[in-house]
N, C-alpha and C. Protein backbone atom coordinates (compact mmCIF):
# COMPACT_ATOMS: atom_id res chain seq x y z
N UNK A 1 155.60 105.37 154.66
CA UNK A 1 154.86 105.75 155.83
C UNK A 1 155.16 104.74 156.93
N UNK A 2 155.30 104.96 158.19
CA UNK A 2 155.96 104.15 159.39
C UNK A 2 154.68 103.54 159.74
N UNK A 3 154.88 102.32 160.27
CA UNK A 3 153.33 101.93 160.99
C UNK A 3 153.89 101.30 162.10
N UNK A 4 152.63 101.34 162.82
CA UNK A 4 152.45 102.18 164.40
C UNK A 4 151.93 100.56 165.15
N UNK A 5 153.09 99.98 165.73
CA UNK A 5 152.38 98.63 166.30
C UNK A 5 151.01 98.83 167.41
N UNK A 6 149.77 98.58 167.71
CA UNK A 6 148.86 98.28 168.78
C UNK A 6 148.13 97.29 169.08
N UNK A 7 147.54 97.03 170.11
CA UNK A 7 146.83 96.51 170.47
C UNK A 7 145.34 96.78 171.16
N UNK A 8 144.67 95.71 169.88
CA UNK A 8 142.82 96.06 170.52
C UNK A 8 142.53 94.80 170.91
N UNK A 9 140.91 95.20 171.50
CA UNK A 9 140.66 94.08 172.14
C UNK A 9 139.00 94.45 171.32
N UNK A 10 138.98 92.65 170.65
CA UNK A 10 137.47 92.84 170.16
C UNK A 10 137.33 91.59 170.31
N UNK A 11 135.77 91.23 170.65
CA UNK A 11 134.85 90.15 170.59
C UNK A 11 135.59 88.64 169.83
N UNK A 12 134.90 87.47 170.40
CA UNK A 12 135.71 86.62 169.99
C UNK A 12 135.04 86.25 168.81
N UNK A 13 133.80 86.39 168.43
CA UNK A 13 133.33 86.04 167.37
C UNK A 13 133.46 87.01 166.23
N UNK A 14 133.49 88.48 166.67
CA UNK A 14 134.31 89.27 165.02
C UNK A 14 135.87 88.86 165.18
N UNK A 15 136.31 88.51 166.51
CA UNK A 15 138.09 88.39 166.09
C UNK A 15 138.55 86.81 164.89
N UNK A 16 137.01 86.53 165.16
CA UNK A 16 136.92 84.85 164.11
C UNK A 16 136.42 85.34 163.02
N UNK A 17 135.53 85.91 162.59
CA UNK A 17 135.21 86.44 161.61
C UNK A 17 136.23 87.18 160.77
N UNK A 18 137.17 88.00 161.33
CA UNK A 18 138.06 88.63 161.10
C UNK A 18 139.23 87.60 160.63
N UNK A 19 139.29 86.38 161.26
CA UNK A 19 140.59 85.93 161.12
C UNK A 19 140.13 84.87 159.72
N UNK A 20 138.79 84.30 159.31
CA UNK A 20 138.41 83.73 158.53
C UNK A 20 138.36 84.44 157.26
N UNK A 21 137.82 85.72 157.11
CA UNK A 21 137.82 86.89 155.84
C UNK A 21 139.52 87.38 155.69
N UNK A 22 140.39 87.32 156.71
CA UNK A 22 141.51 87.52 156.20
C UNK A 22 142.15 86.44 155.71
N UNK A 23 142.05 85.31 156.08
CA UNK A 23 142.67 84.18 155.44
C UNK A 23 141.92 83.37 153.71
N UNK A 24 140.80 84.35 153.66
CA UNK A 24 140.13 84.34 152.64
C UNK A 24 140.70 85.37 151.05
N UNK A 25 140.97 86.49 152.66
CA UNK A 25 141.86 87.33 151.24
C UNK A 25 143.09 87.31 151.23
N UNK A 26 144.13 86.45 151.97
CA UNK A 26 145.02 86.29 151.51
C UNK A 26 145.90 87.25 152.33
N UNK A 27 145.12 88.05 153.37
CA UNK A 27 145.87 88.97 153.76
C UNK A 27 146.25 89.00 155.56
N UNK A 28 147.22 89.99 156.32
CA UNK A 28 147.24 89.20 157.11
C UNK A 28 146.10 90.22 157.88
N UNK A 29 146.12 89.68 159.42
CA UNK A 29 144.86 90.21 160.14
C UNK A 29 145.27 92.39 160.18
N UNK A 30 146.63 92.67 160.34
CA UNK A 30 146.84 93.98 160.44
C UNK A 30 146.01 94.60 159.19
N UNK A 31 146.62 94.18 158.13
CA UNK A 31 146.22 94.59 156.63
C UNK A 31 144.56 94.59 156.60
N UNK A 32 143.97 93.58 156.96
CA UNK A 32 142.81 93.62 156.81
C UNK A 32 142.18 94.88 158.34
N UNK A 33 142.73 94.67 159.12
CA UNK A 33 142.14 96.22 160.25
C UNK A 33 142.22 97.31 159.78
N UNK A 34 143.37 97.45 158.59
CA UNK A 34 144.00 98.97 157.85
C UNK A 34 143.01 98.90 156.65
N UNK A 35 142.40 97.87 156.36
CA UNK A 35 141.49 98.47 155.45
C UNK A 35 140.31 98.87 155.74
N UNK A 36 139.20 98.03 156.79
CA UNK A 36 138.61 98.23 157.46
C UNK A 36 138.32 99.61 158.10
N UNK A 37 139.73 99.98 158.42
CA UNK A 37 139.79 101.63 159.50
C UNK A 37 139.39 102.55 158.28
N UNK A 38 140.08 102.11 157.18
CA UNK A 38 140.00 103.15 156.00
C UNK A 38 138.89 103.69 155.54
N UNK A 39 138.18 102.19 155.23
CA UNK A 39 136.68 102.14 154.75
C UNK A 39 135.73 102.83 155.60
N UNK A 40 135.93 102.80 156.99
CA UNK A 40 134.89 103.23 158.12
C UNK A 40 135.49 104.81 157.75
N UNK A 41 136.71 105.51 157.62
CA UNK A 41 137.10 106.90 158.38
C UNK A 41 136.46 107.25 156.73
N UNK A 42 136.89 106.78 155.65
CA UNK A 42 135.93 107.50 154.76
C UNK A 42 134.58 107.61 153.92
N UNK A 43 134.09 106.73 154.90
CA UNK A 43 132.32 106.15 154.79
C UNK A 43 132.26 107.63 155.83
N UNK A 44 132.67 107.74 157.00
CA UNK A 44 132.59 108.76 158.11
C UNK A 44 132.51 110.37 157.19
N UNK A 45 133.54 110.42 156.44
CA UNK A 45 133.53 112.26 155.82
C UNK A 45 132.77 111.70 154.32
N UNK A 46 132.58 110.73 153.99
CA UNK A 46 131.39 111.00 153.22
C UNK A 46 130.06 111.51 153.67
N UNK A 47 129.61 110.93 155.28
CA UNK A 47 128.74 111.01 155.64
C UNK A 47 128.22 112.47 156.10
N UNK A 48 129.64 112.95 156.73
CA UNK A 48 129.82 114.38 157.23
C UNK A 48 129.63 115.22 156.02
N UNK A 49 130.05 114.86 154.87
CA UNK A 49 130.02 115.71 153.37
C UNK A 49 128.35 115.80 153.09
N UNK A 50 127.76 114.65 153.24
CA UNK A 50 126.46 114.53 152.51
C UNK A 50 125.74 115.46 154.05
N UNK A 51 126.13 115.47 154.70
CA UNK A 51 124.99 115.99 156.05
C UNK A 51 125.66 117.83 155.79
N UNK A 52 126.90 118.46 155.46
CA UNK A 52 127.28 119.63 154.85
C UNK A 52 126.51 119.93 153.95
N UNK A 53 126.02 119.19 152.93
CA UNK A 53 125.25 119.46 151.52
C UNK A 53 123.73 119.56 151.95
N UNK A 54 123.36 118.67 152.69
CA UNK A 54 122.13 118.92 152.92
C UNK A 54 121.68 119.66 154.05
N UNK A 55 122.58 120.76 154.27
CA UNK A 55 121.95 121.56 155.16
C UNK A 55 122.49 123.07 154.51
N UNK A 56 123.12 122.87 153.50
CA UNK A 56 123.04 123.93 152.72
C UNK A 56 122.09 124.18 151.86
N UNK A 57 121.40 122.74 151.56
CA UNK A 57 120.36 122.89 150.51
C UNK A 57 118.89 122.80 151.48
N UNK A 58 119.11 123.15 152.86
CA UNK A 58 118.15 122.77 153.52
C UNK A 58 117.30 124.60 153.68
N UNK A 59 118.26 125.71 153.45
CA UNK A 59 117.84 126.69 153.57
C UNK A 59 116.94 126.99 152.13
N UNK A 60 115.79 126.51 152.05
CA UNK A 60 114.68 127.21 150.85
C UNK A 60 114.27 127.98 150.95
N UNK A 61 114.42 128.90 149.87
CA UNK A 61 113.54 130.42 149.89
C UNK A 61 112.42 130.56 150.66
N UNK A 62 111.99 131.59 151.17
CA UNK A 62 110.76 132.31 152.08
C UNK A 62 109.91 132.90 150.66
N UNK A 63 108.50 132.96 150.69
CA UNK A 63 107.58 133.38 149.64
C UNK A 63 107.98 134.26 149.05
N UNK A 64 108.75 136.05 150.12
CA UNK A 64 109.49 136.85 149.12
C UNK A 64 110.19 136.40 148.39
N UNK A 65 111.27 135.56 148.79
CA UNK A 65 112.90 135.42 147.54
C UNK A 65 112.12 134.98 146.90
N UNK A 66 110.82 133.74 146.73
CA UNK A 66 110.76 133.05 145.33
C UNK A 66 109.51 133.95 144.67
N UNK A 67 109.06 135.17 144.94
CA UNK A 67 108.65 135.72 144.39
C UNK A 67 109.34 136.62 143.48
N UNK A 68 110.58 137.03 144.06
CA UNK A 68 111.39 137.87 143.77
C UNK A 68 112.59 136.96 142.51
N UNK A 69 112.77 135.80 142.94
CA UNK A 69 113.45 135.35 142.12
C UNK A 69 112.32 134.92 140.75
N UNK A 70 110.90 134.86 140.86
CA UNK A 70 110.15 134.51 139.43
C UNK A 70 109.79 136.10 138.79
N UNK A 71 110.28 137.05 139.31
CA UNK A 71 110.25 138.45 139.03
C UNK A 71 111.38 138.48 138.17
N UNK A 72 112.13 138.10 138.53
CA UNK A 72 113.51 138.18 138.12
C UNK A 72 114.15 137.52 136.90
N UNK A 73 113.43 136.00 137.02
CA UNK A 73 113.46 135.31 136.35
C UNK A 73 112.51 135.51 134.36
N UNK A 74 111.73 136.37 135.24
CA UNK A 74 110.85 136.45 134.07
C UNK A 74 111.32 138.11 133.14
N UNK A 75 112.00 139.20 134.20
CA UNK A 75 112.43 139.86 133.22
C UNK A 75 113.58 139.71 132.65
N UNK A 76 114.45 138.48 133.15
CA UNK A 76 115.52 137.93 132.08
C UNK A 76 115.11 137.91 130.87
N UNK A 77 113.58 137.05 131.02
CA UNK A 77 113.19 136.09 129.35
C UNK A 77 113.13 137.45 128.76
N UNK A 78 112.07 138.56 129.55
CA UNK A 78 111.67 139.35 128.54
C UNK A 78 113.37 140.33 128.01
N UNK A 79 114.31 140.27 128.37
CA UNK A 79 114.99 141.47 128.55
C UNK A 79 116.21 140.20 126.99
N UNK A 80 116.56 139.32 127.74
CA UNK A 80 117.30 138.49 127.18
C UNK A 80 116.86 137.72 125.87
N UNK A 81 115.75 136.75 126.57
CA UNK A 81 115.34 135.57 125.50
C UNK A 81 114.58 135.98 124.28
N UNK A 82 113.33 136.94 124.72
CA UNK A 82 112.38 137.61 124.06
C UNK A 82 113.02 138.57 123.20
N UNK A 83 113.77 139.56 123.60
CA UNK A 83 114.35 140.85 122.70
C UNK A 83 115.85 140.19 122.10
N UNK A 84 115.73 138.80 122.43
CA UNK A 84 117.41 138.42 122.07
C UNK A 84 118.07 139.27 121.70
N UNK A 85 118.60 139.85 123.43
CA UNK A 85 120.41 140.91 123.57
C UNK A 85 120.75 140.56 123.10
């Protein structure tokens, strides 16, 4: 994969922070921004995933469906569990 030279401009106290945790891991300051970007873009579609899930699970039945689904539910037992089909 080709990588893409740039230039940012950040704060002098994360660009120290930054330059102290990379010389901690051994790595240089690019390597440590490429992991960083990584960690943030897929903390980001985790976040987007969990906010997808919970708005699918955000639609709860109205009194009919869950009446209709313990209607339903209950002539399973009798039809299924009770007469074991």
């Amino acid at each position: 994969m080709a990588n893409i030279k740039t230039a940012i401009s950040v704060e002098e106290p994360l660009f120290k922070e930054v330059e102290a945790l990379a010389e901690e891991m051994k790595v240089s300051r690019s390597r440590l921004f490429t992991l960083a970007a990584r960690d943030f873009l897929q903390h980001h579609k985790n976040r987007k995933l969990l906010e997808a899930i919970n708005a699918a699970y955000d639609d709860l039945p109205d009194p009919e469906e869950e009446r209709l689904r313990i209607q339903m539910e209950s002539e399973f037992h009798r039809l299924v569990i009770k007469d074991k089909w």
